[in-house]
Protein backbone atom coordinates (compact mmCIF):
# COMPACT_ATOMS: atom_id res chain seq x y z
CA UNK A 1 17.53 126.37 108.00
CA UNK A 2 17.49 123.49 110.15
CA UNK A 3 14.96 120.33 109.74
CA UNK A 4 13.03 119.76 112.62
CA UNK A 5 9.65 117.60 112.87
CA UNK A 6 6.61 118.55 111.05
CA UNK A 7 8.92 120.29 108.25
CA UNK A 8 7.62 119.78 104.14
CA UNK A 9 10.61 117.96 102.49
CA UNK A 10 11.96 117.48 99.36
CA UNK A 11 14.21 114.37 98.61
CA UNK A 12 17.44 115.28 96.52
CA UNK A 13 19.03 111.81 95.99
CA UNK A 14 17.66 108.17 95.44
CA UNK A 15 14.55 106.65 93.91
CA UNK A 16 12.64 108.89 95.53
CA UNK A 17 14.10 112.29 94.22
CA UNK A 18 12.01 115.08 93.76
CA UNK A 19 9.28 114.09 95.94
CA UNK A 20 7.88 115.83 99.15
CA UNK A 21 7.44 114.34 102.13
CA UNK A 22 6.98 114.83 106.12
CA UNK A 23 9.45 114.80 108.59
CA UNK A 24 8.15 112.47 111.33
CA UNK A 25 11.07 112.49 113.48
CA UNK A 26 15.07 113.68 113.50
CA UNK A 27 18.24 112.59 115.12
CA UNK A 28 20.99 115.31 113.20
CA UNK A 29 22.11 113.29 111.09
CA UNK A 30 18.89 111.40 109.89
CA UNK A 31 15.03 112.31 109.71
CA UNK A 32 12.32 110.00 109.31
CA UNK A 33 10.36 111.20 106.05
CA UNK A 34 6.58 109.78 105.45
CA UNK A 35 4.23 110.79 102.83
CA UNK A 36 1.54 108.19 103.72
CA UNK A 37 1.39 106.63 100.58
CA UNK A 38 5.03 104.34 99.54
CA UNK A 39 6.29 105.77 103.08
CA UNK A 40 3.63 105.17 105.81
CA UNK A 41 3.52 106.42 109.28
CA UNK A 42 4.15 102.83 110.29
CA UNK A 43 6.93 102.27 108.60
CA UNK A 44 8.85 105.31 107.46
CA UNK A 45 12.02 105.82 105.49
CA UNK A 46 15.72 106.63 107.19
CA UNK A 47 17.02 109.04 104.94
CA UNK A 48 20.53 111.39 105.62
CA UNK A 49 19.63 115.12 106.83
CA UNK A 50 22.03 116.34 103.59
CA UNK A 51 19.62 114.35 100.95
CA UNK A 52 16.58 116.24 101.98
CA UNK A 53 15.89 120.20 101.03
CA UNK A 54 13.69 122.20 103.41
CA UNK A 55 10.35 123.21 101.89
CA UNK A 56 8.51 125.10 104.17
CA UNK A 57 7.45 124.88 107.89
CA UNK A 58 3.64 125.07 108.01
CA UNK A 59 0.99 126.49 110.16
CA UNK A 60 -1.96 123.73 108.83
CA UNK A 61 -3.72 121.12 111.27
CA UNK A 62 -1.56 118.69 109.61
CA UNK A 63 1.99 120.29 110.66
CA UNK A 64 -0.06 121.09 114.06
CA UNK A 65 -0.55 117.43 114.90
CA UNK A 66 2.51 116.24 113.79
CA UNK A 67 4.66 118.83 116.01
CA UNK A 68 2.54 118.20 119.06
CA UNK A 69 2.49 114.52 118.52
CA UNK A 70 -1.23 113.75 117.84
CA UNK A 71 -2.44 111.02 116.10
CA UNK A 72 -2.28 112.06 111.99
CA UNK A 73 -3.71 109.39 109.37
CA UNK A 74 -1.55 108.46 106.51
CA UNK A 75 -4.70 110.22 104.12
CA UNK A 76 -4.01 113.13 106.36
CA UNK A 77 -0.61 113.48 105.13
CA UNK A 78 -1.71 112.58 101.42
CA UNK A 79 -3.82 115.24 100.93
CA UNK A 80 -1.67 117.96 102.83
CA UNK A 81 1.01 116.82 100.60
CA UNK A 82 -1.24 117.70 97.56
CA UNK A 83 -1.60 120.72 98.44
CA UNK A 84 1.33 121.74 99.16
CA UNK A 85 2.79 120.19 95.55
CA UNK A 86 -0.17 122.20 94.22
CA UNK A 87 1.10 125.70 95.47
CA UNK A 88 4.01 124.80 93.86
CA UNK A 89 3.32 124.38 90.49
């Protein structure tokens, strides 16, 4: 499946392996990833299309906002995040 905005994320490669994260934006080759905690919506990470692993595409108010390009906080993203590591587990 193809990674488009708004898409749940998990890193495969780097410091950062294992975590989830938001796609903020996508070029096909590389996405911008934020979680809104070490990656912020101001400054998110570059990060090669082949080191991330599609999650899940959500319905939420979160994955809403970020698809339609409304403003979303960074402790938006935070808690979303939990959740979504929570249904997880």
């Amino acid at each position: 499946m193809e990674i488009e905005r708004a898409d749940v994320v998990r890193s495969l490669a780097g410091r950062d392996a294992g975590e989830l994260f938001y796609v903020s934006s996508t070029d096909g080759v590389y996405a911008q990833i934020v979680n809104g905690r070490d990656r912020r919506l101001e400054k998110p990470k570059k990060k090669k299309l082949r080191h991330l692993e599609f999650v899940r595409r959500g319905d939420d108010r979160t994955d809403q906002k970020l698809r339609s390009g409304e403003k979303v906080t960074n402790s938006e993203l935070r808690r979303a995040l939990a959740e979504r590591a929570g249904e997880e587990q």
